[in-house]
C-alpha atoms as a PDB file:
ATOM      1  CA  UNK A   1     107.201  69.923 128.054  1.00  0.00           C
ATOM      2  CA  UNK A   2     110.590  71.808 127.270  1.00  0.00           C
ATOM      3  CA  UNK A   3     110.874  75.154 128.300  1.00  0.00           C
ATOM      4  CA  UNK A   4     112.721  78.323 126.547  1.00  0.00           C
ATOM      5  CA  UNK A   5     115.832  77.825 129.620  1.00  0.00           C
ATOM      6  CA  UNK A   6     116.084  73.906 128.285  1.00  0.00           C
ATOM      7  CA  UNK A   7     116.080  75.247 124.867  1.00  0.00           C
ATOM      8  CA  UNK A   8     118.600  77.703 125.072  1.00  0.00           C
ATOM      9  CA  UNK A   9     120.868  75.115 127.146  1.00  0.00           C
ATOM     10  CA  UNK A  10     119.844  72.311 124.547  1.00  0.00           C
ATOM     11  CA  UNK A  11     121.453  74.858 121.778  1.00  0.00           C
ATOM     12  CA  UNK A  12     124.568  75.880 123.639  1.00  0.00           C
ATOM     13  CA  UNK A  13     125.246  71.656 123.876  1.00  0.00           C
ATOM     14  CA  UNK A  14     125.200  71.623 120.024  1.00  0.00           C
ATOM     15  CA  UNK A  15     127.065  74.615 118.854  1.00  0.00           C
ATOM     16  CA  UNK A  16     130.011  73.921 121.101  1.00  0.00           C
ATOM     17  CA  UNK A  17     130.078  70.507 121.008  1.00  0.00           C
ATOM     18  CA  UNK A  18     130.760  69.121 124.795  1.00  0.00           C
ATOM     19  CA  UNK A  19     129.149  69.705 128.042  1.00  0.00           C
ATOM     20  CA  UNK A  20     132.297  71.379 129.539  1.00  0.00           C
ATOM     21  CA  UNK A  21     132.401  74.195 126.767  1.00  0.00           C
ATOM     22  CA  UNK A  22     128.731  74.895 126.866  1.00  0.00           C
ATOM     23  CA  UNK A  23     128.281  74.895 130.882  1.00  0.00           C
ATOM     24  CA  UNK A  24     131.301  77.546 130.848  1.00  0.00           C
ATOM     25  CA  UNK A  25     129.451  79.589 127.908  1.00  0.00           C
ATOM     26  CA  UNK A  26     126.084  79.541 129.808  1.00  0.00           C
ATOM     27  CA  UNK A  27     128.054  80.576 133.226  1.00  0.00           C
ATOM     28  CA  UNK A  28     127.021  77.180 134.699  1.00  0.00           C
ATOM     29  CA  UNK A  29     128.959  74.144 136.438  1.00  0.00           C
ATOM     30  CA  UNK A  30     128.957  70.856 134.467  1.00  0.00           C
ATOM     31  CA  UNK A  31     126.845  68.699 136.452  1.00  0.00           C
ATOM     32  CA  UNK A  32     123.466  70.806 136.130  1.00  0.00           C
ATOM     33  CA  UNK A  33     123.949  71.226 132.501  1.00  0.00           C
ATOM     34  CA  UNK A  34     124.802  67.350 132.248  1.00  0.00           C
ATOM     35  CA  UNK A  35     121.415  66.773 134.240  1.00  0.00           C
ATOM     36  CA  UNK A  36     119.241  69.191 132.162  1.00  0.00           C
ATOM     37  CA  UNK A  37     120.186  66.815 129.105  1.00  0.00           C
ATOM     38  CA  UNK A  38     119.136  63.901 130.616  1.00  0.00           C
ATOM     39  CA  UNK A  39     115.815  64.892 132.031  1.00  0.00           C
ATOM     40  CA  UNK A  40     115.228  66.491 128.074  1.00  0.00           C
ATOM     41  CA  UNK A  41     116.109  63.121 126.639  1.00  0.00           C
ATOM     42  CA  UNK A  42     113.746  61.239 129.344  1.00  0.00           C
ATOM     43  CA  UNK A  43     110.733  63.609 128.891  1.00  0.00           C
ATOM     44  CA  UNK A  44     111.342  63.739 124.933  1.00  0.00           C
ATOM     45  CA  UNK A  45     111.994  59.961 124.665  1.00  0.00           C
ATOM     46  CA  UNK A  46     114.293  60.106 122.422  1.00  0.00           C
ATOM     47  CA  UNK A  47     118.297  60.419 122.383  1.00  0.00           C
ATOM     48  CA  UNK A  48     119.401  63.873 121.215  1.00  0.00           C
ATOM     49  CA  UNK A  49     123.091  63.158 121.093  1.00  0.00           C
ATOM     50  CA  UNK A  50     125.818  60.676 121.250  1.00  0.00           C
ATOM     51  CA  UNK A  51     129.331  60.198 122.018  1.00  0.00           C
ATOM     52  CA  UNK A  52     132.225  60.413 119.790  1.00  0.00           C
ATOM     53  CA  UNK A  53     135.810  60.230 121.966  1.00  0.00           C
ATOM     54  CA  UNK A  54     135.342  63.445 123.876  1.00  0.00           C
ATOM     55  CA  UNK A  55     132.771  65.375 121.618  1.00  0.00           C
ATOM     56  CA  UNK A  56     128.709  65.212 121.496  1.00  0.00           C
ATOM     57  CA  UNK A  57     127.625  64.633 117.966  1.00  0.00           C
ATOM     58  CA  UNK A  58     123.839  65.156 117.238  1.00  0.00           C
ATOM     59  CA  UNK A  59     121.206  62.997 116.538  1.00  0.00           C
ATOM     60  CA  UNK A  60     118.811  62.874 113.743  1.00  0.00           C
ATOM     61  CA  UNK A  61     115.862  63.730 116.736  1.00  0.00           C
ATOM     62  CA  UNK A  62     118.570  66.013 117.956  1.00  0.00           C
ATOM     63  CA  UNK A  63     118.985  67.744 114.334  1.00  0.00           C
ATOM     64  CA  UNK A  64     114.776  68.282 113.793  1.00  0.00           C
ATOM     65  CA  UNK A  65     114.841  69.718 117.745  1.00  0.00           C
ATOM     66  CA  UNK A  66     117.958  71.935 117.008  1.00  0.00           C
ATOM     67  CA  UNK A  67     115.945  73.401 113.681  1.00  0.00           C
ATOM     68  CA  UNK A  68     112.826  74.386 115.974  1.00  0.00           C
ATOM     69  CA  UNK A  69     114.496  75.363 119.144  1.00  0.00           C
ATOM     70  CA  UNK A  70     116.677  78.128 116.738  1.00  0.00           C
ATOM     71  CA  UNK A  71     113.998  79.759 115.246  1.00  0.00           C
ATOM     72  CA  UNK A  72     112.123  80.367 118.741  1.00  0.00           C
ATOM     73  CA  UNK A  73     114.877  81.531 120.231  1.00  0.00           C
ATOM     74  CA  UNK A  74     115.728  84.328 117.797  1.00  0.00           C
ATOM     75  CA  UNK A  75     111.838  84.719 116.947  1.00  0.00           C
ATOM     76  CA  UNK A  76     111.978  85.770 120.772  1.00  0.00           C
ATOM     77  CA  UNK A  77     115.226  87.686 120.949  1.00  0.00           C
ATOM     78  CA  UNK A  78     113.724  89.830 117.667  1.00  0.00           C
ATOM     79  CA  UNK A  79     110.573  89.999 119.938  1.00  0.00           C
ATOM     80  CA  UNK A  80     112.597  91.675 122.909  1.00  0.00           C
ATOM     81  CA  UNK A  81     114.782  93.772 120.800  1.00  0.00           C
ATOM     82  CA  UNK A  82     110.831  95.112 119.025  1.00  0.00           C
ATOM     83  CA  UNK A  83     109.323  95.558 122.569  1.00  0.00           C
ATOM     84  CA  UNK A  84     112.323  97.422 123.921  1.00  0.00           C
ATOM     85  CA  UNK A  85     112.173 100.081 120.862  1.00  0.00           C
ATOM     86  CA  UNK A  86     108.787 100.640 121.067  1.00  0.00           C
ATOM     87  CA  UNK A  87     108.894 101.265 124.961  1.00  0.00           C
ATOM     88  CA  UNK A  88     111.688 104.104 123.784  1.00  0.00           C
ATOM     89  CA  UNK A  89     109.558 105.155 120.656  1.00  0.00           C
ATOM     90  CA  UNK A  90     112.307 104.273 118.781  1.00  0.00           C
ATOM     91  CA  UNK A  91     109.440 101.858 117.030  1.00  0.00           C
ATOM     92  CA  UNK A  92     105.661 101.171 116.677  1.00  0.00           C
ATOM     93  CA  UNK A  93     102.504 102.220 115.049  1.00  0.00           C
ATOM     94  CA  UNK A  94     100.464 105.317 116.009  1.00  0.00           C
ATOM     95  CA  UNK A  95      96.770 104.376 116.052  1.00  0.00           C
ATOM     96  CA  UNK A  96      94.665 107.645 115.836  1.00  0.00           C
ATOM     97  CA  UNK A  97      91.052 108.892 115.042  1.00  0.00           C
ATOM     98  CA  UNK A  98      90.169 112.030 113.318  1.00  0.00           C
ATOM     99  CA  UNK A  99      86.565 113.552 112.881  1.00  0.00           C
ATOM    100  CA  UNK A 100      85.813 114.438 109.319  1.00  0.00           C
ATOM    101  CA  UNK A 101      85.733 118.170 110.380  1.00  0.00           C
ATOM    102  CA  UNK A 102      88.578 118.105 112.560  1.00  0.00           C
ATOM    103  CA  UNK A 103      91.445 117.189 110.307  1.00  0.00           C
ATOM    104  CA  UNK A 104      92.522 120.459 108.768  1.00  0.00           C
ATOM    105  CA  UNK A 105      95.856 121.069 111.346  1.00  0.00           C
ATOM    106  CA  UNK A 106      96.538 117.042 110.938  1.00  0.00           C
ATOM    107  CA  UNK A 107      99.024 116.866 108.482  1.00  0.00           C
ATOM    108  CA  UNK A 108     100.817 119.941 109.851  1.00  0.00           C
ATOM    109  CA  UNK A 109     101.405 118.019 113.230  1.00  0.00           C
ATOM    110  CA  UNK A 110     101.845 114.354 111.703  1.00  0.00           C
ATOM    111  CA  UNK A 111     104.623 115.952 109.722  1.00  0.00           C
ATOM    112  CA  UNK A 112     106.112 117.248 112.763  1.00  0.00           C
ATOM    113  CA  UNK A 113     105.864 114.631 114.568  1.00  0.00           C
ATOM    114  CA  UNK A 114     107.963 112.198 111.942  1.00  0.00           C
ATOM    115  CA  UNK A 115     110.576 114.362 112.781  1.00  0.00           C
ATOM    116  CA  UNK A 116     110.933 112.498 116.268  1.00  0.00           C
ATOM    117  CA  UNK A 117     109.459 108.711 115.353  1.00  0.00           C
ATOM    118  CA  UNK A 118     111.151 108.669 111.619  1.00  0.00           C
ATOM    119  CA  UNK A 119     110.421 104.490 111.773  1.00  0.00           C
ATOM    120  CA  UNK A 120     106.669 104.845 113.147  1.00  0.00           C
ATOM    121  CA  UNK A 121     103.876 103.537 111.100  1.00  0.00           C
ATOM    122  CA  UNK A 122     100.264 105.169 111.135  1.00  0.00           C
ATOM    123  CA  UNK A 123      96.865 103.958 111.335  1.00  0.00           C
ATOM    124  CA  UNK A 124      94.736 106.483 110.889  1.00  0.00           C
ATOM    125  CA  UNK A 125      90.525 106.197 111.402  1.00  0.00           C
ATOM    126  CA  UNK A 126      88.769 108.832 109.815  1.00  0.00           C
ATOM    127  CA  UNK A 127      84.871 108.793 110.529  1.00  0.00           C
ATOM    128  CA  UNK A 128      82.052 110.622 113.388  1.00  0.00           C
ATOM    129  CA  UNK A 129      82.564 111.028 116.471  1.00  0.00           C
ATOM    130  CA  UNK A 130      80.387 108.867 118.137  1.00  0.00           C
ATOM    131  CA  UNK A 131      82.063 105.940 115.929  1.00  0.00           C
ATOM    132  CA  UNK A 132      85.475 107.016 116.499  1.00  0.00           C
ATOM    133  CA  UNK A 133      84.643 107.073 120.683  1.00  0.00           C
ATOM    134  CA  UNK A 134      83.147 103.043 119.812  1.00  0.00           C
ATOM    135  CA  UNK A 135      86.688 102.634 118.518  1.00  0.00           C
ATOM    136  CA  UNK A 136      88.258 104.048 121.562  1.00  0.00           C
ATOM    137  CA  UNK A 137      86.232 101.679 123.391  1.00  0.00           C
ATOM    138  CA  UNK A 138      87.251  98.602 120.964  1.00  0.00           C
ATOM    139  CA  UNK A 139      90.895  99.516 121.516  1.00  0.00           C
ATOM    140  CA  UNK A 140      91.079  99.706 117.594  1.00  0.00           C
ATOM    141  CA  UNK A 141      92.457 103.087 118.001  1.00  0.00           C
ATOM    142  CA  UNK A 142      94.129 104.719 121.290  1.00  0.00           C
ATOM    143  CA  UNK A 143      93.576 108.364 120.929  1.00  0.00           C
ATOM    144  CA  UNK A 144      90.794 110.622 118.828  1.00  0.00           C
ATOM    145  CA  UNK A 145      90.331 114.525 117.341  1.00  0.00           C
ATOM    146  CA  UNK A 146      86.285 114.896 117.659  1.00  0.00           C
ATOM    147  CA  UNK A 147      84.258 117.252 117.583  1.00  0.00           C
ATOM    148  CA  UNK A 148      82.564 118.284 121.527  1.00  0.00           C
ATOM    149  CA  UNK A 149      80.923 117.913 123.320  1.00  0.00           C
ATOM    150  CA  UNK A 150      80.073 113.986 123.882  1.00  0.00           C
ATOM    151  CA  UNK A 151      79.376 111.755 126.435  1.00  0.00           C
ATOM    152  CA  UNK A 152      81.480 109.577 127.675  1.00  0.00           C
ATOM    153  CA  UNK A 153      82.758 109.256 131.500  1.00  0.00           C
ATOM    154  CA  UNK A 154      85.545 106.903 131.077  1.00  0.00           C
ATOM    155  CA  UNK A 155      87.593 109.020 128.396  1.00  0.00           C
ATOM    156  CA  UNK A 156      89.741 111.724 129.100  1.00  0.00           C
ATOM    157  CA  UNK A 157      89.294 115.347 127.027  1.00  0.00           C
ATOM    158  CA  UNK A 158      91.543 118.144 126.499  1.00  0.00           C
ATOM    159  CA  UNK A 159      89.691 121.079 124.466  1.00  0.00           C
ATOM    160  CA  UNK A 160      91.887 121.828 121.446  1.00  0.00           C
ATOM    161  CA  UNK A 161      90.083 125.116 120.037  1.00  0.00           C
ATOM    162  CA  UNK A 162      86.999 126.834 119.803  1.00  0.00           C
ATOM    163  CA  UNK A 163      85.512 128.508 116.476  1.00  0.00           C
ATOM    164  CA  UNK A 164      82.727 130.102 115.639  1.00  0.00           C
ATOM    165  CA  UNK A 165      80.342 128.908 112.773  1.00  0.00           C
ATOM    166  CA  UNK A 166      79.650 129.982 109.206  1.00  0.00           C
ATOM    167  CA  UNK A 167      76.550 129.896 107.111  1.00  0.00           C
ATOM    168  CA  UNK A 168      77.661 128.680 103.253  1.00  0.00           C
ATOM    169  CA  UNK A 169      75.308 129.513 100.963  1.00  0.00           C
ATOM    170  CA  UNK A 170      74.677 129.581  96.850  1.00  0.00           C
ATOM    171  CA  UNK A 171      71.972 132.056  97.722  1.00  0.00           C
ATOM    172  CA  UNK A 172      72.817 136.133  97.138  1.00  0.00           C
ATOM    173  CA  UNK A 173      72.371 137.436 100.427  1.00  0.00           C
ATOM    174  CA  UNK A 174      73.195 141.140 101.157  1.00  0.00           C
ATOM    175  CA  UNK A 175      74.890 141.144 104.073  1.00  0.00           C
ATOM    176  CA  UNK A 176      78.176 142.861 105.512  1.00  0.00           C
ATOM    177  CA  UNK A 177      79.996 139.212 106.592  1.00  0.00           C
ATOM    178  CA  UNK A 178      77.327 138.501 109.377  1.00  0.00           C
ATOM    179  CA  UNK A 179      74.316 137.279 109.652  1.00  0.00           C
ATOM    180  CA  UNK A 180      71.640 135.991 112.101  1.00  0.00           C
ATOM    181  CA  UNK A 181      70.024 132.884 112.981  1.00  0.00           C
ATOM    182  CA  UNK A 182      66.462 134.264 112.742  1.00  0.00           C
ATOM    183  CA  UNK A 183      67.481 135.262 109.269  1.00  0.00           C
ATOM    184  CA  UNK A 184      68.443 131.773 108.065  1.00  0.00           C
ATOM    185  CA  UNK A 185      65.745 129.494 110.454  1.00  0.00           C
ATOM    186  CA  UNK A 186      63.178 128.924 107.415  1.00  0.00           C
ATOM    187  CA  UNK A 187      66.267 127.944 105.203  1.00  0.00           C
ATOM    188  CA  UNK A 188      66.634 124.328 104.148  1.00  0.00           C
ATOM    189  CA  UNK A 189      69.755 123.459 105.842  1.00  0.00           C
ATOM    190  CA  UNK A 190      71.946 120.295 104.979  1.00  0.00           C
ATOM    191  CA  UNK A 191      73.706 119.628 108.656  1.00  0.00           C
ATOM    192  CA  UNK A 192      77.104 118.013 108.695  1.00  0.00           C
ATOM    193  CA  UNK A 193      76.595 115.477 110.890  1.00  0.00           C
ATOM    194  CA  UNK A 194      73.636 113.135 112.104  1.00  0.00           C
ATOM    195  CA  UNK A 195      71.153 113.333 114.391  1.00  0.00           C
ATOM    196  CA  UNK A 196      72.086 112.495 118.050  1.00  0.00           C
ATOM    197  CA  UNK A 197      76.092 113.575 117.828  1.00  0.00           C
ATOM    198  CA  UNK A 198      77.223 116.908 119.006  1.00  0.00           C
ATOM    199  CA  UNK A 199      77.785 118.940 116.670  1.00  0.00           C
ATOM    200  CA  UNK A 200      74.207 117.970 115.069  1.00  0.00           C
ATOM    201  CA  UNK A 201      72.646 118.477 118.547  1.00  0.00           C
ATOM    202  CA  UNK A 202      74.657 122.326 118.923  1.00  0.00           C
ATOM    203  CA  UNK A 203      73.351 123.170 115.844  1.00  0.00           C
ATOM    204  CA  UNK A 204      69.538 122.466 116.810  1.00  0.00           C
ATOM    205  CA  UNK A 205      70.374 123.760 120.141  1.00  0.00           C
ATOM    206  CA  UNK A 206      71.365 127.261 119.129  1.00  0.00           C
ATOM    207  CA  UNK A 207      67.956 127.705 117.353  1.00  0.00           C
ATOM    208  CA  UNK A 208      65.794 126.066 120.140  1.00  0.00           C
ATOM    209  CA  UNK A 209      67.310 128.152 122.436  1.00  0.00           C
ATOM    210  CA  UNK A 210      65.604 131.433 121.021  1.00  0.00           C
ATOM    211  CA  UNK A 211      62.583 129.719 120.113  1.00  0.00           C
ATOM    212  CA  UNK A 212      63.397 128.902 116.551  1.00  0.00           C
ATOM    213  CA  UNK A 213      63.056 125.354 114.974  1.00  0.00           C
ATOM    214  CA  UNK A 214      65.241 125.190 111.790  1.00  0.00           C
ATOM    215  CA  UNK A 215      64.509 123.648 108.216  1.00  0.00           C
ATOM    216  CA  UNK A 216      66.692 120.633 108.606  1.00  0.00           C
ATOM    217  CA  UNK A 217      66.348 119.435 104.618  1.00  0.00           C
ATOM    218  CA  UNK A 218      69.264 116.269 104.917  1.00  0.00           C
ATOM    219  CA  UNK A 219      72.116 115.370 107.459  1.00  0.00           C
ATOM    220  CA  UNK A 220      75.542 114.391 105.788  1.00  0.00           C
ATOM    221  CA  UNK A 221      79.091 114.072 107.097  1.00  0.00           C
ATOM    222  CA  UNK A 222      80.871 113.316 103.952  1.00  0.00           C
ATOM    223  CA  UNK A 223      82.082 117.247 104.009  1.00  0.00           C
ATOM    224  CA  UNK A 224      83.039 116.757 100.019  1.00  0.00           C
ATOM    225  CA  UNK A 225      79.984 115.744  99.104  1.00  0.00           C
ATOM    226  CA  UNK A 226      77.881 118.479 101.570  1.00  0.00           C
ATOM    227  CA  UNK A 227      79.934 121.407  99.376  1.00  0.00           C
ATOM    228  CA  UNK A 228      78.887 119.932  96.410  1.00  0.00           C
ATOM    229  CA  UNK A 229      75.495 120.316  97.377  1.00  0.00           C
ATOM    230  CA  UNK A 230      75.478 123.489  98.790  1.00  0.00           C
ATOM    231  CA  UNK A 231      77.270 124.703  95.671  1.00  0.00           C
ATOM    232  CA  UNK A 232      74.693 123.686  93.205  1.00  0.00           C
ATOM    233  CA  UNK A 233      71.704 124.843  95.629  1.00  0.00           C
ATOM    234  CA  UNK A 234      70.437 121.403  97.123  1.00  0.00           C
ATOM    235  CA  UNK A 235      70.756 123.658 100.460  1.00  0.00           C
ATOM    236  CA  UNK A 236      72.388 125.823 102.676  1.00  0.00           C
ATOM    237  CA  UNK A 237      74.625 124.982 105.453  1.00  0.00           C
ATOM    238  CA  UNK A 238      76.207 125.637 108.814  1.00  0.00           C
ATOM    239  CA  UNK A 239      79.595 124.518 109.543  1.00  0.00           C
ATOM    240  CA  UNK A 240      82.750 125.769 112.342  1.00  0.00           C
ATOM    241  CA  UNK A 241      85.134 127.828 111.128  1.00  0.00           C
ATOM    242  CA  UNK A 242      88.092 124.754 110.517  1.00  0.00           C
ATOM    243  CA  UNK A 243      85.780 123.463 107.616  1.00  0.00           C
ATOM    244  CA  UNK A 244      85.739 126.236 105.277  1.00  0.00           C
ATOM    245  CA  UNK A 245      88.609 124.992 103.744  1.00  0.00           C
ATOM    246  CA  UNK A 246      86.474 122.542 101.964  1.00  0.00           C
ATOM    247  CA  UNK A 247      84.393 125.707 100.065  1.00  0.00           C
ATOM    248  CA  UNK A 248      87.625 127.455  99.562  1.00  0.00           C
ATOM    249  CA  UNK A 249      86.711 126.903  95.753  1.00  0.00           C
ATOM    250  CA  UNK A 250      83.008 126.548  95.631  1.00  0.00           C
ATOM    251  CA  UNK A 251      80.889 129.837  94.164  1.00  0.00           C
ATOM    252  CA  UNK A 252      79.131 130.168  97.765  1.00  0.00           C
ATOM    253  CA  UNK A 253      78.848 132.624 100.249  1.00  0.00           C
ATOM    254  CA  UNK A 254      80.536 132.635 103.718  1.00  0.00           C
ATOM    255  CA  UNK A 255      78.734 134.643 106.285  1.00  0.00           C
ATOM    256  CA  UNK A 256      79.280 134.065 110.335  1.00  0.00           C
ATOM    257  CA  UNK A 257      77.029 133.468 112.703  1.00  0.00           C
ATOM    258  CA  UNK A 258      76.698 136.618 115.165  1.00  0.00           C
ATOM    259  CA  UNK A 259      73.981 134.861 117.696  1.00  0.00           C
ATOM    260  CA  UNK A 260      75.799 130.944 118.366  1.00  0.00           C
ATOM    261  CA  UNK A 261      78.165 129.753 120.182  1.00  0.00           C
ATOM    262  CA  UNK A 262      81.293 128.405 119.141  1.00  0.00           C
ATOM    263  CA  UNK A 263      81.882 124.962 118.122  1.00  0.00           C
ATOM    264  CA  UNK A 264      84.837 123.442 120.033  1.00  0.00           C
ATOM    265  CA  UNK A 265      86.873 119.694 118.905  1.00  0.00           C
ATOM    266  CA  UNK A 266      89.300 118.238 121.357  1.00  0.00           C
ATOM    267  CA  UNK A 267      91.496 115.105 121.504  1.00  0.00           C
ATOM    268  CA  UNK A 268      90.317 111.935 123.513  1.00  0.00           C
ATOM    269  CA  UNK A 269      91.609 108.819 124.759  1.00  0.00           C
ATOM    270  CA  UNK A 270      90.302 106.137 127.243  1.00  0.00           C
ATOM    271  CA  UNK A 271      91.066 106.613 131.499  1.00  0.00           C
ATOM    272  CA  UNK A 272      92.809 103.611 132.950  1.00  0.00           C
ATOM    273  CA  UNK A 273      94.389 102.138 130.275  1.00  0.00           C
ATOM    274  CA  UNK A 274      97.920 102.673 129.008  1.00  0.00           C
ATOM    275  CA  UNK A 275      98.798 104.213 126.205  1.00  0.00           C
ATOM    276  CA  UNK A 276     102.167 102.920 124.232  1.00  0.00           C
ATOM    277  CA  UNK A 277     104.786 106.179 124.255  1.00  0.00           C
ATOM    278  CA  UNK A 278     103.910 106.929 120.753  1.00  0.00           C
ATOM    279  CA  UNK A 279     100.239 107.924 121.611  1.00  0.00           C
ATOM    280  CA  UNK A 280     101.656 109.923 123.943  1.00  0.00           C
ATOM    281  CA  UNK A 281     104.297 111.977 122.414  1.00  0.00           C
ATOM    282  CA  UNK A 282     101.486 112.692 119.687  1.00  0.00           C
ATOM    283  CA  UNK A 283      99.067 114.154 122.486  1.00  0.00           C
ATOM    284  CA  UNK A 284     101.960 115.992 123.567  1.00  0.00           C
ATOM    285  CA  UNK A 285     102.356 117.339 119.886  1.00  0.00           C
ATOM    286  CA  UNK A 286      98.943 118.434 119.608  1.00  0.00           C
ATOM    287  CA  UNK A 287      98.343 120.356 122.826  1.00  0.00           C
ATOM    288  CA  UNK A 288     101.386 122.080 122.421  1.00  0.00           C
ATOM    289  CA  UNK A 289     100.262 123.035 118.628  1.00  0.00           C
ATOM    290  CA  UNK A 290      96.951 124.344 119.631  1.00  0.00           C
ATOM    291  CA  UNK A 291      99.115 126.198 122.760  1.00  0.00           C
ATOM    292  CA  UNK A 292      97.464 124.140 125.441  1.00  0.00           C
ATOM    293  CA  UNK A 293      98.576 122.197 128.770  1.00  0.00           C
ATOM    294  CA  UNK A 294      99.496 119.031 128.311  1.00  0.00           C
ATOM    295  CA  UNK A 295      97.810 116.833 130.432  1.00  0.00           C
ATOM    296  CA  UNK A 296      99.489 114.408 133.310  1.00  0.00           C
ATOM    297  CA  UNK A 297     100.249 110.900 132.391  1.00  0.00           C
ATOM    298  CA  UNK A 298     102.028 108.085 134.020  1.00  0.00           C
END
């Protein structure tokens, strides 16, 4: 079987025509180079070239080799070149997850961080948390914004931001911006997220905790679709503070919780496994927007 070293030899032989010329443009004495032919012809069965006075003129086995042997070799020298750019970031696709109520500050830091990777392409997962840590785990994606906590011992977490939580409401409620969770516990609520993940599991925690058990009426994560219900009355919700944006134009009220503790998201990515330089440079981007350390990496 030829290898990529016969190949590039076997090429050098046709483009300059005799053994001499090519042995002194591959930095080789004559001999080996006269040697490598042979044992090429012998395992090939076939001749590749003949003689013509002093010059090597190909064969018509030689020509079909020659065709093959030239694409590979620049197929792998565009490989190389590819590889080294996207070791320097020059180059390469940034493969991130964001949880559907942890995207408001993405755009802001995507569009900073074009400034530095103009030629990078994006593949961007938007979806729960507990999917977007399955991902992690799939490789699909190599880092994620979720929503915490979760639980996961081979992923690494860096706490973004905490925020408190709001109750949205189409229901008149005199209050001065605050209100309470024993005030809201026999409220149908429409929770944005499902049973099991975090932010769910906060939610029922915070009312458990004081002996309450809360009027869960539906469970949705599609955070256009929950305003639209809260807006025409389906039911209330409770959501952190970074999702408000998405009742900026409802006719609801906004009222925060005085008695729960904060919701918190954070960015994740899987221990032991390396992460190509343009995963990196975007952690980098978003601890240092959210004013946090950056964590070591190799």
């Amino acid at each position: 079987m030829l290898d990529l070293k016969q190949l590039r030899y076997f090429l050098a032989i046709v483009e300059e025509k005799t053994i001499l010329s090519a042995a002194k443009r591959l930095h080789m004495s004559q001999p080996p180079l006269s040697q490598q032919l042979r044992t090429m012809e012998e395992d090939l069965g076939v001749s590749l070239f003949y003689r013509k006075g002093r010059k090597l003129v190909i064969t018509e086995a030689g020509k079909a080799l020659y065709q093959h042997a030239y694409q590979m070799i620049k197929l792998l020298e565009a490989a190389e070149a590819e590889v080294k750019e996207i070791g320097s970031g020059e180059k390469g696709k940034l493969r991130v997850g964001v949880n559907t109520l942890s995207d408001i500050d993405l755009p802001y830091i995507l569009k900073e961080y074009e400034k530095n990777f103009p030629n990078i392409t994006y593949n961007i997962h938007q979806n729960e948390s507990s999917q977007l840590i399955h991902l992690l785990e799939l490789r699909e994606i190599d880092a994620a914004l979720i929503r915490l906590p979760f639980s996961a011992d081979n992923m690494e977490t860096v706490t973004l931001q905490e925020e408190p939580f709001y109750y949205i409401t189409n229901v008149p409620i005199s209050s001065h911006g605050t209100i309470a969770l024993e005030d809201i516990v026999h409220q149908p609520l429409i929770l944005p997220s499902t049973r099991s993940l975090g932010l769910y599991e906060m939610i029922v925690q915070s009312f458990t905790s004081i002996g309450l058990t809360p009027y869960i009426k539906a469970e949705c994560s599609d955070t256009v679709l929950l305003a639209n219900l809260v807006e025409q009355g389906f039911a209330s919700s409770i959501v952190p503070h970074s999702a408000l944006q998405v009742f900026k134009h409802k006719d609801v009220q906004q009222l925060e919780i005085e008695n729960m503790n904060n919701a918190s998201y954070g960015i994740v990515w899987k221990k032991d496994f390396y992460l190509p330089k343009t995963t990196r440079e975007f952690i980098r981007l978003v601890t240092e927007h959210f004013k946090v350390g950056f964590p070591e990496m190799d």
